[in-house]
Protein backbone atom coordinates (compact mmCIF):
# COMPACT_ATOMS: atom_id res chain seq x y z
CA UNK A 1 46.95 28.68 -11.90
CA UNK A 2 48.33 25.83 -10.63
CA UNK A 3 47.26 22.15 -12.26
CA UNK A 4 47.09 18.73 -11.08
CA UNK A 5 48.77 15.87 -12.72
CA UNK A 6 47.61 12.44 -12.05
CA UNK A 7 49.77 9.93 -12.90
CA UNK A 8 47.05 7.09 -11.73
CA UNK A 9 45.05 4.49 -13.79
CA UNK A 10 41.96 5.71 -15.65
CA UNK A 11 39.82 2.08 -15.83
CA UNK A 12 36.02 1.23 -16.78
CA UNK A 13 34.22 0.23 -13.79
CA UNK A 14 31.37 -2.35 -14.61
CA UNK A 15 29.17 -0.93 -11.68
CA UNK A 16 26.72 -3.53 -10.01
CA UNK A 17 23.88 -2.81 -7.21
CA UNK A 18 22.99 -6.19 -5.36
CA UNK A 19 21.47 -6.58 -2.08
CA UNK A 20 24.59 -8.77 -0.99
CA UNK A 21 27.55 -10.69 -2.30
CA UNK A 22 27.29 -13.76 -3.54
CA UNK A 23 28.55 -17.05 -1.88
CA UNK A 24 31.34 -18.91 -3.38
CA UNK A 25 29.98 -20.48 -6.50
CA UNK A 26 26.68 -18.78 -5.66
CA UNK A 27 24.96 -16.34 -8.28
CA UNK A 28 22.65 -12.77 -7.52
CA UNK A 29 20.48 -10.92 -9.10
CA UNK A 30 21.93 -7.51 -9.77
CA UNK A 31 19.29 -4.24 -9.50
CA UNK A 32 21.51 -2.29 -11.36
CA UNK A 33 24.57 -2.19 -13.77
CA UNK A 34 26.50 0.04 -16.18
CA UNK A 35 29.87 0.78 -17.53
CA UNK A 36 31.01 3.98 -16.25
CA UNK A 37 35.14 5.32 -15.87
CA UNK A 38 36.40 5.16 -12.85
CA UNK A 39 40.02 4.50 -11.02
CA UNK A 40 41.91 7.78 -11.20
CA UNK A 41 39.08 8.79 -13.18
CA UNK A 42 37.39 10.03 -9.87
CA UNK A 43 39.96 11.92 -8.24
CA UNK A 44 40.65 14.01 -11.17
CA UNK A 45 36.76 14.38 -11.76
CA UNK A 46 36.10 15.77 -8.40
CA UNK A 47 39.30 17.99 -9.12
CA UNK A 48 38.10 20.04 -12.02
CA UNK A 49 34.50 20.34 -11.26
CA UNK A 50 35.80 22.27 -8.04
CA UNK A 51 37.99 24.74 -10.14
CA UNK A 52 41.59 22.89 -10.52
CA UNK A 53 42.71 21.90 -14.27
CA UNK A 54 43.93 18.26 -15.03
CA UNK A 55 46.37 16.48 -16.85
CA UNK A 56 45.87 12.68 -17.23
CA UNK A 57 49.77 11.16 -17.42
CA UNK A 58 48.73 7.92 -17.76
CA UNK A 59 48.47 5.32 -20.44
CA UNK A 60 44.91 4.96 -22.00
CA UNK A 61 44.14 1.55 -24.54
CA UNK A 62 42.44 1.34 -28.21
CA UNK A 63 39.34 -0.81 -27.84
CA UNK A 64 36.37 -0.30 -26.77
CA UNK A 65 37.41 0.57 -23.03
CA UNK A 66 40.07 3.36 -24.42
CA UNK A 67 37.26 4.63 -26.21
CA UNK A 68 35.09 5.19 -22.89
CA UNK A 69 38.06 6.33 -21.12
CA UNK A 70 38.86 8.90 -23.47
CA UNK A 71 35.32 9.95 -23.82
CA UNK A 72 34.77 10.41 -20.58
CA UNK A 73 37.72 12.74 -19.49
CA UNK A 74 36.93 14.55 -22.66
CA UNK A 75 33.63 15.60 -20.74
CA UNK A 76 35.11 16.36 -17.68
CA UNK A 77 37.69 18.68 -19.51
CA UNK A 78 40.86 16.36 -18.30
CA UNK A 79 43.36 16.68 -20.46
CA UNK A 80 44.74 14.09 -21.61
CA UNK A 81 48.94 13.94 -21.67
CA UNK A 82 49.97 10.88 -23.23
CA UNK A 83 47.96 11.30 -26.67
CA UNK A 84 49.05 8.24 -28.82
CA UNK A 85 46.56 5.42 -27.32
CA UNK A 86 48.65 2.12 -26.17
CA UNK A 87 48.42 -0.90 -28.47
CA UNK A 88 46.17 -3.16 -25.68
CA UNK A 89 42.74 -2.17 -24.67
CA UNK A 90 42.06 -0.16 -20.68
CA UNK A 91 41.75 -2.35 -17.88
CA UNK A 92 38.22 -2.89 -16.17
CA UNK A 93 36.58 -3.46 -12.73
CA UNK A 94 33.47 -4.82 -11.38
CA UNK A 95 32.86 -2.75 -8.70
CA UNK A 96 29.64 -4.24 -6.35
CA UNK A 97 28.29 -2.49 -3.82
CA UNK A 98 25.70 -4.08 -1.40
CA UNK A 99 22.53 -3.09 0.61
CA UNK A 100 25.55 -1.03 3.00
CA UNK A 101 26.77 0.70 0.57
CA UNK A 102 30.12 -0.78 1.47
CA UNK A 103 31.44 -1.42 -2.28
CA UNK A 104 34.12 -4.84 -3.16
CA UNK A 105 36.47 -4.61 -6.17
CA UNK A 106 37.80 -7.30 -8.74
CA UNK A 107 40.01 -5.68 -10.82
CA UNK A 108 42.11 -6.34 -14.09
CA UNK A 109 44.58 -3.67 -15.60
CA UNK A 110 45.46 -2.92 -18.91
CA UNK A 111 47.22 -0.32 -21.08
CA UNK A 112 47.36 1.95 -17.94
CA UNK A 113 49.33 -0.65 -16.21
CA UNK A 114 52.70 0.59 -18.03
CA UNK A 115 54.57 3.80 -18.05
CA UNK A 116 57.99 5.57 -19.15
CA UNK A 117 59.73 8.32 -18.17
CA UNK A 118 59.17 9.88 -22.20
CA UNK A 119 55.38 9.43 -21.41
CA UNK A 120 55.68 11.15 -18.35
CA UNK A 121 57.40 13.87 -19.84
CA UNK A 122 54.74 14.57 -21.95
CA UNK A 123 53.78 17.79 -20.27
CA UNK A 124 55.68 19.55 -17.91
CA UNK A 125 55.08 19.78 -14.05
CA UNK A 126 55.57 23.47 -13.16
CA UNK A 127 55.91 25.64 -10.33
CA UNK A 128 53.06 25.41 -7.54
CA UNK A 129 51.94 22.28 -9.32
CA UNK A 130 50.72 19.01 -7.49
CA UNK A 131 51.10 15.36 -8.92
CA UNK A 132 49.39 12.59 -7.55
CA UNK A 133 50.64 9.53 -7.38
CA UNK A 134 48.61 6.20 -6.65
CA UNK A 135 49.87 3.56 -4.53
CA UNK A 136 48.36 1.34 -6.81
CA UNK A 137 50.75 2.66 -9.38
CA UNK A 138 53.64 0.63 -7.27
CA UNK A 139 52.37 -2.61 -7.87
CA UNK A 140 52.87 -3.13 -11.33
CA UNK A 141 55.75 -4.11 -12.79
CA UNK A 142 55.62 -2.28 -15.87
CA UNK A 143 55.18 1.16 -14.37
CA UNK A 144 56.88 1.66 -11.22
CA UNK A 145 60.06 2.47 -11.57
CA UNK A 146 59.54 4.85 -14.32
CA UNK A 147 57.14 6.45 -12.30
CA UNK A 148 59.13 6.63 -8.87
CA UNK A 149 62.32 7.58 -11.26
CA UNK A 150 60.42 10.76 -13.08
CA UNK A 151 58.90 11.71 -9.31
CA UNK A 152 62.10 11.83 -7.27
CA UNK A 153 63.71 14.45 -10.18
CA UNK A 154 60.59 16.94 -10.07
CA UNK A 155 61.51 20.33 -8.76
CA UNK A 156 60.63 21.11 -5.00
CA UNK A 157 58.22 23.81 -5.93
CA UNK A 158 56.06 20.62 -7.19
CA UNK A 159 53.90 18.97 -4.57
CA UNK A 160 53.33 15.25 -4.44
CA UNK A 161 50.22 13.58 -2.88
CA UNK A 162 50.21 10.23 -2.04
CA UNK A 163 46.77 7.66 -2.01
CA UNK A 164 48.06 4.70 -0.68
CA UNK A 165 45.11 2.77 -1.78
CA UNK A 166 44.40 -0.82 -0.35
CA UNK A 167 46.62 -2.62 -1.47
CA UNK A 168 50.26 -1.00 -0.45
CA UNK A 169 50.15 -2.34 3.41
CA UNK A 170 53.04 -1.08 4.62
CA UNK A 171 56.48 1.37 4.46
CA UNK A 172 59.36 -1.76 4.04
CA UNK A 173 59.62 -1.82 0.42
CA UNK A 174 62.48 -0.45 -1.59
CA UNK A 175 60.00 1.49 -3.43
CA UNK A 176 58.12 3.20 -0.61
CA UNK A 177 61.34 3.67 1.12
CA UNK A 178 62.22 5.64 -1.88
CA UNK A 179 59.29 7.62 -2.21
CA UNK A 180 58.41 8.66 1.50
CA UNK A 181 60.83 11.01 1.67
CA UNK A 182 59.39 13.11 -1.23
CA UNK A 183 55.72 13.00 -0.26
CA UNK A 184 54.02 16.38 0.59
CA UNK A 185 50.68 15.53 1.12
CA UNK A 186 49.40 12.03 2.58
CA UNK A 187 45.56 10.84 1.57
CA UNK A 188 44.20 8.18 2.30
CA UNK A 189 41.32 6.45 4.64
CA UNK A 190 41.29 5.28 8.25
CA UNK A 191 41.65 1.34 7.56
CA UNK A 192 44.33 2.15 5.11
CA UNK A 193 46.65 4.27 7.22
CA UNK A 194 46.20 1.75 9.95
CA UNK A 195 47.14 -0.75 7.59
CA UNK A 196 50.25 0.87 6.41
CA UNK A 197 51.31 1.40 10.03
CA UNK A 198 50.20 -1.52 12.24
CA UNK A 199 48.15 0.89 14.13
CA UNK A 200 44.79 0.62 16.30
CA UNK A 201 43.35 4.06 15.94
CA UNK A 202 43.72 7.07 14.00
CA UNK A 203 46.29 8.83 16.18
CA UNK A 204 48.36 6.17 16.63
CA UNK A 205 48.77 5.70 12.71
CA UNK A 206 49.48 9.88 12.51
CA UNK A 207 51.96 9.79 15.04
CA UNK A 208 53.97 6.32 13.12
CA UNK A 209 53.29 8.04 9.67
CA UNK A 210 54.89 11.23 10.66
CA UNK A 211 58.02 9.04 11.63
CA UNK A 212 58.14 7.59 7.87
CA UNK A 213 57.19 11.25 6.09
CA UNK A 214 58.78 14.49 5.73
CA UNK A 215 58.53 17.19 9.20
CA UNK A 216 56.35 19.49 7.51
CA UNK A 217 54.20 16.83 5.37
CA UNK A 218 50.43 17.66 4.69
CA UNK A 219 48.24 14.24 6.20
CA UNK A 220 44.72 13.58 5.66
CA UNK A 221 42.87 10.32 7.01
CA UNK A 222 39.62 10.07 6.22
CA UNK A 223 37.20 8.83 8.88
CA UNK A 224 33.90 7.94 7.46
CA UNK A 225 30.68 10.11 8.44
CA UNK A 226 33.02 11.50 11.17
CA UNK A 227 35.01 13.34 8.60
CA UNK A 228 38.92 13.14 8.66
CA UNK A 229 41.63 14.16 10.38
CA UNK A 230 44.92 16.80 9.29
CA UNK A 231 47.80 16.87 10.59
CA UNK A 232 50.89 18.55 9.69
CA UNK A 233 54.03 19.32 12.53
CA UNK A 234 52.94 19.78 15.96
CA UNK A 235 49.22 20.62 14.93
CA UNK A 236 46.55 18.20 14.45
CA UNK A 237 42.60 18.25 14.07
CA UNK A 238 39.51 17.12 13.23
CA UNK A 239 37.55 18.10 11.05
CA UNK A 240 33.53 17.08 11.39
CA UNK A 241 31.81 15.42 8.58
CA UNK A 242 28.03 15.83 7.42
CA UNK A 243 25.36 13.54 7.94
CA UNK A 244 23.78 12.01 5.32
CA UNK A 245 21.95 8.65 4.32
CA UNK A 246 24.27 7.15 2.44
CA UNK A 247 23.37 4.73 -0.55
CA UNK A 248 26.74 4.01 -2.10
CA UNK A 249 30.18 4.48 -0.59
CA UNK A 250 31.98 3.97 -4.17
CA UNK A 251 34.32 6.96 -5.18
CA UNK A 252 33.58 8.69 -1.65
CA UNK A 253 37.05 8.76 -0.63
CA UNK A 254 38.47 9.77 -4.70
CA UNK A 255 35.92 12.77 -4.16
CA UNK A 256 37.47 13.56 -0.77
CA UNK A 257 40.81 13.80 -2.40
CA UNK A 258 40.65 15.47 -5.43
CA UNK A 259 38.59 18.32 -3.40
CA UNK A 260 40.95 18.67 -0.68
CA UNK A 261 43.99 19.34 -3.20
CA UNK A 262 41.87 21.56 -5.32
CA UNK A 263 41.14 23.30 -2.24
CA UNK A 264 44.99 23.69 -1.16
CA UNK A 265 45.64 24.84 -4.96
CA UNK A 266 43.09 27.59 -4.50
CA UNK A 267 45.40 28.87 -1.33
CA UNK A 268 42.65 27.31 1.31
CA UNK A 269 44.36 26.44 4.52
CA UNK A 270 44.63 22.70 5.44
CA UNK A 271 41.36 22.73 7.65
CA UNK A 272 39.29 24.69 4.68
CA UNK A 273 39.92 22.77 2.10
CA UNK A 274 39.47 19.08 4.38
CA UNK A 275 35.89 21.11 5.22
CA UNK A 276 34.82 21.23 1.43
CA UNK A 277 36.42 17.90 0.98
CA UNK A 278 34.36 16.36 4.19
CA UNK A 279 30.80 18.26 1.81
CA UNK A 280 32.29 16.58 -0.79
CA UNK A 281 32.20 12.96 -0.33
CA UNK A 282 29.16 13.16 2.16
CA UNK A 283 26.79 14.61 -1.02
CA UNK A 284 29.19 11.51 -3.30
CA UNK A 285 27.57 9.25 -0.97
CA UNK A 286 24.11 9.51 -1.43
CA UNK A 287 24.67 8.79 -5.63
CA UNK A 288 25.19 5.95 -7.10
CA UNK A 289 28.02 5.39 -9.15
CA UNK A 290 32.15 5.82 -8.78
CA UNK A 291 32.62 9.66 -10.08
CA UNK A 292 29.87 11.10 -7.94
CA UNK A 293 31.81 14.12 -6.83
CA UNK A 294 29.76 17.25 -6.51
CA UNK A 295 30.80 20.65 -8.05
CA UNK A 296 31.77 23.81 -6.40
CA UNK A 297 28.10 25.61 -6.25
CA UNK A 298 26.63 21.67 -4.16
CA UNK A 299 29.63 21.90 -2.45
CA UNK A 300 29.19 26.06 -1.16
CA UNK A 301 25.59 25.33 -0.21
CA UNK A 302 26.04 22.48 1.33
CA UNK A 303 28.41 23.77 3.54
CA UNK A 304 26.67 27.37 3.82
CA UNK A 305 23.29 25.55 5.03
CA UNK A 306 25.17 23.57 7.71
């Protein structure tokens, strides 16, 4: 079967409930807080409790945040690629989310911040394979090129999905000039594809990313409650979401991914598995936390009882 290989950044999340966002030099009361993995973390979560193994190719620290790292994919069943532990500890985040269970990041990177080639080549990417490469992989110094170097010589037959994230804004640099080309599969949300193109609306931003991407790329923009859209050549859709009240929007969209490739893994067509992906981050939604993903079984009934 084929397996996914995430070259992201596993982190700890220090995850905080308050009713709103303090003011500059202001100070709230937080209802809730805990340490919890997160990052990459929730991508490949949502991956292999929907049926698709996992390789973690990315650095993970000793301290007390390598330890939770470590622990945590260990329950999941990620495997973990790069087995010697770096010399500094995992980065961290304090992820808030308010009473609209919009969410705000500060974030601060560690071991998983650097990468070589050798670590990459820890375990091999075979046939029918996908790796998934972060965007926020491209922004540090200590990773990038290795990583862009190793994913430009993989073999055709291996897929590579791209999550811009929110902080690569747009196609001009040397790096995502490089990698465009080689993308397979495009995932990411609404106000991040509009980002990345200068766009106004969803269709706009398909039609300018299909100018930067290969013909026959695989792209998925996620749309909030409405669902997401696919496109791929001349065909484009949407596909509806699910309602549901949603308390915290944290790991909704990591959920969405790792579903949707597990679904394309499993031989699903492009509006199947965006369907269980759409189930997928509407039931991540109403949990608190960032690797909320639901399992296969949620994500059958939730689907067979719409």
């Amino acid at each position: 079967m084929p397996k996914m290989l995430h070259t992201g950044q596993v982190i700890i999340d220090l995850v905080m409930a308050v009713d709103k966002l303090p003011q500059i030099g202001g100070d709230v009361l937080a209802k809730s807080a805990g340490f919890e993995a997160g990052g990459g973390f929730n991508v490949m979560a949502a991956a292999v409790r929907n049926g698709l193994p996992v390789v973690y190719l990315g650095r993970h620290g000793t301290g007390r945040f390598g330890d939770l790292a470590r622990q945590a994919m260990n329950a999941e069943g990620i495997c973990i690629g790069i087995e010697k532990p770096a010399a500094q500890d995992t980065g961290i985040c304090v992820a808030l989310t308010d009473a609209s269970a919009e969410r705000s990041f500060i974030s601060y990177i560690g071991a998983e911040g650097e990468v070589t080639v050798d670590d990459l080549n820890s375990v091999a990417a075979e046939a029918g394979d996908y790796v998934y490469v972060s965007g926020y992989s491209l922004l540090h110094i200590g990773k990038a090129q290795a990583l862009l170097d190793w994913t430009l010589a993989l073999p055709s037959t291996v897929s590579v999905v791209f999550d811009p994230g929110p902080l690569v804004e747009s196609p001009d640099s040397p790096l995502m000039q490089a990698l465009l080309p080689r993308i397979d599969v495009w995932t990411s949300n609404s106000v991040e594809a509009l980002r990345f193109t200068g766009a106004e609306d969803i269709a706009t931003a398909l039609d300018r990313l299909a100018e930067h991407l290969p013909a026959e790329v695989l792209m998925v923009v996620r749309d909030g409650p409405q669902g997401c859209w696919i496109h791929q050549g001349d065909e484009r859709k949407h596909v509806p979401g699910f309602p549901v009240k949603a308390v915290d929007s944290n790991g909704a969209g990591d959920a969405h991914a790792g579903v949707f490739v597990a679904g394309l893994a499993q031989g699903l067509a492009a509006f199947d598995a965006a369907r269980r992906a759409n189930a997928a981050a509407a039931l991540a939604v109403t949990r608190w936390g960032p690797a909320t993903s639901p399992g296969t079984a949620e994500v059958d009934a939730l689907i067979s009882g719409d």
